[in-house]
PDB file of N, CA and C in Angstrom:
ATOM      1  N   UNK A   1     -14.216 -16.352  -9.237  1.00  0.00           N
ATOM      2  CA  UNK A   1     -13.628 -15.887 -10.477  1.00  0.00           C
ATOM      3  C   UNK A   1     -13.339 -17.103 -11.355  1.00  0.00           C
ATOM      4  N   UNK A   2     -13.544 -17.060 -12.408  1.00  0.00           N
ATOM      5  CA  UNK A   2     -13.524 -17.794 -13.552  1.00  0.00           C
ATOM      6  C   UNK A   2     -12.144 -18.363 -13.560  1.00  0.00           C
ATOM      7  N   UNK A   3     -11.622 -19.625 -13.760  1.00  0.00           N
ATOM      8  CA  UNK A   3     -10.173 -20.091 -13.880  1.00  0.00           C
ATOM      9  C   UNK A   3      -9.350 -19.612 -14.964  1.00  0.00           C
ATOM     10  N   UNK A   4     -10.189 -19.294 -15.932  1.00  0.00           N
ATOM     11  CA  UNK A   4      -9.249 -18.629 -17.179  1.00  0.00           C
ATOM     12  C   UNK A   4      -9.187 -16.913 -16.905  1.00  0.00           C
ATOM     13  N   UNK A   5      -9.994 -16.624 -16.248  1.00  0.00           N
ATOM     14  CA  UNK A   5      -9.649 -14.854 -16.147  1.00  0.00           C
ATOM     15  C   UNK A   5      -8.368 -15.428 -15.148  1.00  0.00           C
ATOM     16  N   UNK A   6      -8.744 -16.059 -13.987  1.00  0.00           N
ATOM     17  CA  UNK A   6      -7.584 -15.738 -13.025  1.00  0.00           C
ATOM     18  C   UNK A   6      -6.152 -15.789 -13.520  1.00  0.00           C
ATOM     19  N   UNK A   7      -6.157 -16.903 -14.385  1.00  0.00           N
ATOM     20  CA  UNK A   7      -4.621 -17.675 -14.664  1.00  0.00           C
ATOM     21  C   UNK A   7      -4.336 -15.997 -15.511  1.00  0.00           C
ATOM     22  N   UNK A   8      -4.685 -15.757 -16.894  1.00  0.00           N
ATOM     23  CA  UNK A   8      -4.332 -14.794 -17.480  1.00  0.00           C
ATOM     24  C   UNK A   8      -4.060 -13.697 -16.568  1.00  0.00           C
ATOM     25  N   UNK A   9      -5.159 -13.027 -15.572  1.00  0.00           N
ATOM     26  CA  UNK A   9      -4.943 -11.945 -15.178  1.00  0.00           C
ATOM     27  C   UNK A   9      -3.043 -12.361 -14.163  1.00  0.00           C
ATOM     28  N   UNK A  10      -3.073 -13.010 -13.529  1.00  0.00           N
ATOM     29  CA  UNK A  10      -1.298 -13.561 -13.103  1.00  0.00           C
ATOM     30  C   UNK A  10      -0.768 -13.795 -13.837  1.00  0.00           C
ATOM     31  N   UNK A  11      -0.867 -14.223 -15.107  1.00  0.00           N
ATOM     32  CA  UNK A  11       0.200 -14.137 -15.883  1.00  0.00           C
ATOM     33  C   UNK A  11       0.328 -12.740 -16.356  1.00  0.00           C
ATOM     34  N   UNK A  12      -0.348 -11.579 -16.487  1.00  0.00           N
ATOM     35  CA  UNK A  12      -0.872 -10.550 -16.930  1.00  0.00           C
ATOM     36  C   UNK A  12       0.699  -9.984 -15.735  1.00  0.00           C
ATOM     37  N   UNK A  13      -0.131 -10.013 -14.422  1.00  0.00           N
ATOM     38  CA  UNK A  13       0.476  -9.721 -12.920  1.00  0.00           C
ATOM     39  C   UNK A  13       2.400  -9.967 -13.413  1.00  0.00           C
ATOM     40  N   UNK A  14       2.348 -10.865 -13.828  1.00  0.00           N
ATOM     41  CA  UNK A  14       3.632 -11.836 -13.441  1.00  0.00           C
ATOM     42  C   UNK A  14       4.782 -11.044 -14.844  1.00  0.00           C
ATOM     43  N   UNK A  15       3.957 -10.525 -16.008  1.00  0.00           N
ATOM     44  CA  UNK A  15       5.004 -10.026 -16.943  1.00  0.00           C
ATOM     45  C   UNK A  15       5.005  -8.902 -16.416  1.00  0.00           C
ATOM     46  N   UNK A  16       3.999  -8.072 -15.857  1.00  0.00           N
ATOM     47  CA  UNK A  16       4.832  -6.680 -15.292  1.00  0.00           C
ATOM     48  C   UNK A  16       5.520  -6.542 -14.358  1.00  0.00           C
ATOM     49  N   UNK A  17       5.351  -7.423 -13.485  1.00  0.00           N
ATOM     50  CA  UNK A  17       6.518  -7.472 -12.491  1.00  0.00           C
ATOM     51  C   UNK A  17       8.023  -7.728 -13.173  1.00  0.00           C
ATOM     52  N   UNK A  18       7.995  -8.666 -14.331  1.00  0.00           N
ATOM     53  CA  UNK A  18       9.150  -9.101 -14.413  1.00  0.00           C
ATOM     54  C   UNK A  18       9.419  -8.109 -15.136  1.00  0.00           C
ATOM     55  N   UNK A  19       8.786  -6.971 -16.035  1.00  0.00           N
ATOM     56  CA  UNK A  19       9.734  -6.277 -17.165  1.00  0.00           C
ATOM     57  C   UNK A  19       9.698  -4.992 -15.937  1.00  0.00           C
ATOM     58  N   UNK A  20       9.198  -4.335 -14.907  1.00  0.00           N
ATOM     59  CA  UNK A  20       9.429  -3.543 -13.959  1.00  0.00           C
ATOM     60  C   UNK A  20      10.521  -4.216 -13.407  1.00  0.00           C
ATOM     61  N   UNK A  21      11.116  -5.504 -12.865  1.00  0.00           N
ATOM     62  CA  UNK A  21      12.423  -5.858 -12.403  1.00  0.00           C
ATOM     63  C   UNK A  21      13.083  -5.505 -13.228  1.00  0.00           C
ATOM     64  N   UNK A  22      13.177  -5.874 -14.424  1.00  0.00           N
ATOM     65  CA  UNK A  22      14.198  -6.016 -15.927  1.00  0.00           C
ATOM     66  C   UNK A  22      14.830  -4.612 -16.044  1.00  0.00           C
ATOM     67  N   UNK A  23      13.110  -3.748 -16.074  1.00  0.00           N
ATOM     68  CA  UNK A  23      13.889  -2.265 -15.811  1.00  0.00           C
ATOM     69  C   UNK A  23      14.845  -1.468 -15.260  1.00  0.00           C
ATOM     70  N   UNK A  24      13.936  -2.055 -13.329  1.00  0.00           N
ATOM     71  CA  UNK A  24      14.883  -1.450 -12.668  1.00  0.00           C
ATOM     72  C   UNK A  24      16.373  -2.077 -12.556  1.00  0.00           C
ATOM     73  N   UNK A  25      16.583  -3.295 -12.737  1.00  0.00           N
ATOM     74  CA  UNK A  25      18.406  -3.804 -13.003  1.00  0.00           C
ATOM     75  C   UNK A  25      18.862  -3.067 -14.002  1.00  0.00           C
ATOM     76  N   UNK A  26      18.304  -3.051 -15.136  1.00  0.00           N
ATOM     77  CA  UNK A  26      19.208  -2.692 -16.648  1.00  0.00           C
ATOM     78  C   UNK A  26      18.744  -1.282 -17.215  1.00  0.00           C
ATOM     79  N   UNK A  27      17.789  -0.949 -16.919  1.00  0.00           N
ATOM     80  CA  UNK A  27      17.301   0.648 -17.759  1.00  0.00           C
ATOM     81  C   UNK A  27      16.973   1.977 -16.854  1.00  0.00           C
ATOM     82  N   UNK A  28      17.224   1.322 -15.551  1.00  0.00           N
ATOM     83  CA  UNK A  28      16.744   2.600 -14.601  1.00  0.00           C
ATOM     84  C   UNK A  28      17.691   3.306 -14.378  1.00  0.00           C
ATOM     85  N   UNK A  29      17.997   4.602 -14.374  1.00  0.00           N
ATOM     86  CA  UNK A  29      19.484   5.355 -13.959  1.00  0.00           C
ATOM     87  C   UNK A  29      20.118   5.159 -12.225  1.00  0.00           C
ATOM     88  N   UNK A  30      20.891   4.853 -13.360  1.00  0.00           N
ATOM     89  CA  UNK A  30      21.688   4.537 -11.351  1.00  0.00           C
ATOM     90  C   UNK A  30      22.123   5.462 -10.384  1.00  0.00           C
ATOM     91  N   UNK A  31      22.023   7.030 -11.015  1.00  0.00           N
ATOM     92  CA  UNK A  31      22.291   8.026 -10.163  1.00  0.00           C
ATOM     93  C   UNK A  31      21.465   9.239  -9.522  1.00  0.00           C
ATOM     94  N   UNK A  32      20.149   7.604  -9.501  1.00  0.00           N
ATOM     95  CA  UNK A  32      19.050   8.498  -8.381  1.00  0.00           C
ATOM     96  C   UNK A  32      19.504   8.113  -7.346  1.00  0.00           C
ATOM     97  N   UNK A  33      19.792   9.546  -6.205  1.00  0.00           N
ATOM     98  CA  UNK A  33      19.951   9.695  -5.035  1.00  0.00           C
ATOM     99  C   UNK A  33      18.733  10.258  -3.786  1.00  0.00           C
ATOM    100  N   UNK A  34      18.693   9.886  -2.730  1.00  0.00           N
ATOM    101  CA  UNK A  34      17.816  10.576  -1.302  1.00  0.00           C
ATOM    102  C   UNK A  34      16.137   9.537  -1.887  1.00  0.00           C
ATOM    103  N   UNK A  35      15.639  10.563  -2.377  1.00  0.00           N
ATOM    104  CA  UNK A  35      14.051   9.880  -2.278  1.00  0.00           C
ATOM    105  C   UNK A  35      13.710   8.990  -3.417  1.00  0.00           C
ATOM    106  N   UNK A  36      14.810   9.484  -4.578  1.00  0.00           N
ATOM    107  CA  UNK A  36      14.602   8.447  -5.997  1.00  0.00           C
ATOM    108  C   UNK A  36      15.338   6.974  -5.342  1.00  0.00           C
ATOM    109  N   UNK A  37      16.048   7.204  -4.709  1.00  0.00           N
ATOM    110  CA  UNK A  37      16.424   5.865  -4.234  1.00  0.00           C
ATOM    111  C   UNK A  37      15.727   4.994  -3.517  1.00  0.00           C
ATOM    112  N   UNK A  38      14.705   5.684  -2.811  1.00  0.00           N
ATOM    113  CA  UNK A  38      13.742   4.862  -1.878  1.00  0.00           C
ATOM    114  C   UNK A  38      12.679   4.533  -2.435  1.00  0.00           C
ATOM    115  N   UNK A  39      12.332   5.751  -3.766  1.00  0.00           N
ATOM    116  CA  UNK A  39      11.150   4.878  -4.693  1.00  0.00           C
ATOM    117  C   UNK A  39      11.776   3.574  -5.597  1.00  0.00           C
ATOM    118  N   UNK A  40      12.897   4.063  -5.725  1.00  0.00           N
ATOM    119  CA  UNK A  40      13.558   2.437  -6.772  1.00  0.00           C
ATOM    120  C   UNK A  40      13.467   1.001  -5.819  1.00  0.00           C
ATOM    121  N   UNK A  41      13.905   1.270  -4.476  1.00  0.00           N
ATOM    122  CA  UNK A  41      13.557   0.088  -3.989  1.00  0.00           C
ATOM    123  C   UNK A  41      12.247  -0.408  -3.291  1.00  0.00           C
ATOM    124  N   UNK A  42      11.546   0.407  -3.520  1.00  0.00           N
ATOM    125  CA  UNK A  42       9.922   0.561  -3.199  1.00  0.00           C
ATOM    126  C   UNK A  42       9.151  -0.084  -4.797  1.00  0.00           C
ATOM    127  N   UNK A  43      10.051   0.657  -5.462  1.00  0.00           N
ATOM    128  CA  UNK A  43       9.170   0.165  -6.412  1.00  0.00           C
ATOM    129  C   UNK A  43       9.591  -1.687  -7.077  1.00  0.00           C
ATOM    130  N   UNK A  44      10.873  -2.189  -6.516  1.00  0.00           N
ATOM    131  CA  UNK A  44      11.350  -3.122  -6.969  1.00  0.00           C
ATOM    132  C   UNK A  44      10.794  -4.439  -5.949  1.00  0.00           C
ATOM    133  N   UNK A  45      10.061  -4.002  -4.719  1.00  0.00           N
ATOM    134  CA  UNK A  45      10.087  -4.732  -3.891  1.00  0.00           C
ATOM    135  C   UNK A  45       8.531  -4.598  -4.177  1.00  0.00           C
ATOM    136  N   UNK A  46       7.927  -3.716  -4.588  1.00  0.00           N
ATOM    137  CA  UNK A  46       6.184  -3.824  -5.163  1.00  0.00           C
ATOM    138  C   UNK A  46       6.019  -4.947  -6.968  1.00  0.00           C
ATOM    139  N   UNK A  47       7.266  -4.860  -7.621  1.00  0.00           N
ATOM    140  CA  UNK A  47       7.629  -5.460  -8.847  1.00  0.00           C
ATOM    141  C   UNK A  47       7.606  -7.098  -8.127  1.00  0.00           C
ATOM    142  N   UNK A  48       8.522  -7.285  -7.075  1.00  0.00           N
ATOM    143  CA  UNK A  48       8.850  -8.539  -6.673  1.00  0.00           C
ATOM    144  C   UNK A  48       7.550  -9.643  -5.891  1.00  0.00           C
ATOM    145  N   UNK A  49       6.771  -8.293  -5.362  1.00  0.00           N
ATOM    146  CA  UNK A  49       5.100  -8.463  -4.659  1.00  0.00           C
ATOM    147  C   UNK A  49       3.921  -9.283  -5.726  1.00  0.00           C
ATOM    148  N   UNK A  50       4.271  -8.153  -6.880  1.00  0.00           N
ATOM    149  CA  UNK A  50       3.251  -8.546  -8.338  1.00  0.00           C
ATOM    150  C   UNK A  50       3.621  -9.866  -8.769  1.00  0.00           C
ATOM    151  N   UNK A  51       4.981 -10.509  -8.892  1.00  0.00           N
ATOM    152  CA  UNK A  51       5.212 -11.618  -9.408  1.00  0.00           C
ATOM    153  C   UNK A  51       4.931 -12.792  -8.735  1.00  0.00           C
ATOM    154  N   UNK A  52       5.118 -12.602  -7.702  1.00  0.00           N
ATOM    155  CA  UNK A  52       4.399 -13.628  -6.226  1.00  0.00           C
ATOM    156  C   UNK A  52       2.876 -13.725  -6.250  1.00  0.00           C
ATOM    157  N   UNK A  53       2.401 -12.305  -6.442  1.00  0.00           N
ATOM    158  CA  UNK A  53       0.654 -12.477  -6.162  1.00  0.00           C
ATOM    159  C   UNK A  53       0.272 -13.164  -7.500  1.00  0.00           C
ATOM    160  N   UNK A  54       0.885 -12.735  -8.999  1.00  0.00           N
ATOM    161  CA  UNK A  54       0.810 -13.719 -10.184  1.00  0.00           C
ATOM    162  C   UNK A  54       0.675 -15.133 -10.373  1.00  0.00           C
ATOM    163  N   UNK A  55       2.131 -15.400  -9.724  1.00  0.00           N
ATOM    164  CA  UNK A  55       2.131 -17.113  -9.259  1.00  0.00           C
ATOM    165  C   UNK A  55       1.063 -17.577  -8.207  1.00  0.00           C
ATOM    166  N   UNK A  56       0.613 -16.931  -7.391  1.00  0.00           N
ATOM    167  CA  UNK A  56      -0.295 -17.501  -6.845  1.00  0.00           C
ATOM    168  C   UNK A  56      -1.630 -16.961  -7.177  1.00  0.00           C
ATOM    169  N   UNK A  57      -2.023 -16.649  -8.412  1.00  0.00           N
ATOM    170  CA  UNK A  57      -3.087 -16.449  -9.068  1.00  0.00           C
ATOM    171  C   UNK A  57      -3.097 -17.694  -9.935  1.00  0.00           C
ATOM    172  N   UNK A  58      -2.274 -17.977 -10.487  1.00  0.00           N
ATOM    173  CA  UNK A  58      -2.196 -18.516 -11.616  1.00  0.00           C
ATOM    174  C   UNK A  58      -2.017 -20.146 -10.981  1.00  0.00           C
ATOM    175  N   UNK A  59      -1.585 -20.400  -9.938  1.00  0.00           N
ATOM    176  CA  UNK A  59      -1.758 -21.738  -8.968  1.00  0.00           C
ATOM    177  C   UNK A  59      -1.910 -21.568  -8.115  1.00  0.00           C
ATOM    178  N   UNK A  60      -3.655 -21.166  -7.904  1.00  0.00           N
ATOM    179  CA  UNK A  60      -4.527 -21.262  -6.668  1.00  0.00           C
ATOM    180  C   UNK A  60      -5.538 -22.074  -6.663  1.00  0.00           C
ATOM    181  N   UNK A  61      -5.455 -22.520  -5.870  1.00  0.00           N
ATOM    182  CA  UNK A  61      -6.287 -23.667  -5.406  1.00  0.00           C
ATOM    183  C   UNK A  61      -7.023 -23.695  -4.114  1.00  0.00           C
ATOM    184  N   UNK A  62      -8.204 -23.922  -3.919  1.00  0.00           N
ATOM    185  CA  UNK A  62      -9.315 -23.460  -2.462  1.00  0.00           C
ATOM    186  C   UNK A  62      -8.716 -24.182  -2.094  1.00  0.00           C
ATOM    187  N   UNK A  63      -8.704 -24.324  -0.494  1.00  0.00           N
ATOM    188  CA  UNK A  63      -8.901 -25.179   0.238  1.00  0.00           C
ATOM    189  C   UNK A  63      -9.701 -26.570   0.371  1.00  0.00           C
ATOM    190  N   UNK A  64     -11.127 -26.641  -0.166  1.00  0.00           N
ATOM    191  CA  UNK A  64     -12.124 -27.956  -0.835  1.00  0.00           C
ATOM    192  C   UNK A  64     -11.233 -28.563  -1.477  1.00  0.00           C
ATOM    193  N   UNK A  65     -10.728 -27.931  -2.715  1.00  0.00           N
ATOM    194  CA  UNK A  65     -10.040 -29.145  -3.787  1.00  0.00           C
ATOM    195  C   UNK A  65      -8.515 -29.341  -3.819  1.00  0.00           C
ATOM    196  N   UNK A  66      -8.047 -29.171  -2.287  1.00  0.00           N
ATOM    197  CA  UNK A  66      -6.619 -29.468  -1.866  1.00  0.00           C
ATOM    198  C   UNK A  66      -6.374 -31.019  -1.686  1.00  0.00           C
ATOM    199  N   UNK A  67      -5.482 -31.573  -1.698  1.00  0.00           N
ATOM    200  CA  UNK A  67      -5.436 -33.090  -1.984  1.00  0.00           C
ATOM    201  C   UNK A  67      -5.060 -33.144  -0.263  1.00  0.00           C
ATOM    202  N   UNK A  68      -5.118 -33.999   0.369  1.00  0.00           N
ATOM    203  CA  UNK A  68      -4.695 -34.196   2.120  1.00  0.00           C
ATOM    204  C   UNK A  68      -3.063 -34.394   1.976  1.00  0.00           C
ATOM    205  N   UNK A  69      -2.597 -34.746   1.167  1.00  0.00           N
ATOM    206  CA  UNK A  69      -0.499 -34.757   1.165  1.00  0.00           C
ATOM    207  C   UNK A  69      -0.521 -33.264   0.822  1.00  0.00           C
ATOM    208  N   UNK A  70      -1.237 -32.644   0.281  1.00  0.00           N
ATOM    209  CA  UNK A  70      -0.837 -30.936   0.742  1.00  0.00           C
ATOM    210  C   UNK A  70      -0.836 -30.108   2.110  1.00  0.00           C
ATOM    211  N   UNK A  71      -1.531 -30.553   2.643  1.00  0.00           N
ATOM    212  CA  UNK A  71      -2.329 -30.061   3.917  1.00  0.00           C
ATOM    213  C   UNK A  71      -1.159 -30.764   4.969  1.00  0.00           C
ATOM    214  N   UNK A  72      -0.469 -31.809   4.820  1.00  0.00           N
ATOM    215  CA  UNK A  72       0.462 -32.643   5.748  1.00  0.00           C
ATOM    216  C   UNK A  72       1.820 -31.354   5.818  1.00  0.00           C
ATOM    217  N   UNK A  73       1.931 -31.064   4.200  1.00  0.00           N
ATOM    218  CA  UNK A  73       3.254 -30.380   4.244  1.00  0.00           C
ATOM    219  C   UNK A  73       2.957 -28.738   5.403  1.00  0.00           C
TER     220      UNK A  73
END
């Protein structure tokens, strides 16, 4: 994959995760109970997934063009 699709598509990744977090803290109703409660933290912990797989879209690097003081850590 092309370095400029990847970076965009994680940064792409990385704002929906963060405005799906933003949501669920500040705009989601707080008085879902039983199964709305298990999708809110299902869905906050899939929000928290997207922002991780983003960052590591957006600074990925093969294995070939790893420097050897990376590979030590």
């Amino acid at each position: 994959m092309d370095k400029g699709i990847r970076r965009m598509a994680g940064v792409i990744l990385m704002v929906a995760g963060i405005a799906c977090d933003v949501w669920l803290g500040f705009g989601a109703p707080n008085d879902w109970d039983g199964a709305a409660r298990v999708l809110r933290f299902g869905l906050g912990l899939a929000a928290t997934g997207a922002i991780t797989w983003g960052a590591g879209l957006i600074f990925w690097q093969p294995k070939a063009e790893r420097s050897e003081a990376a590979d030590v850590a």
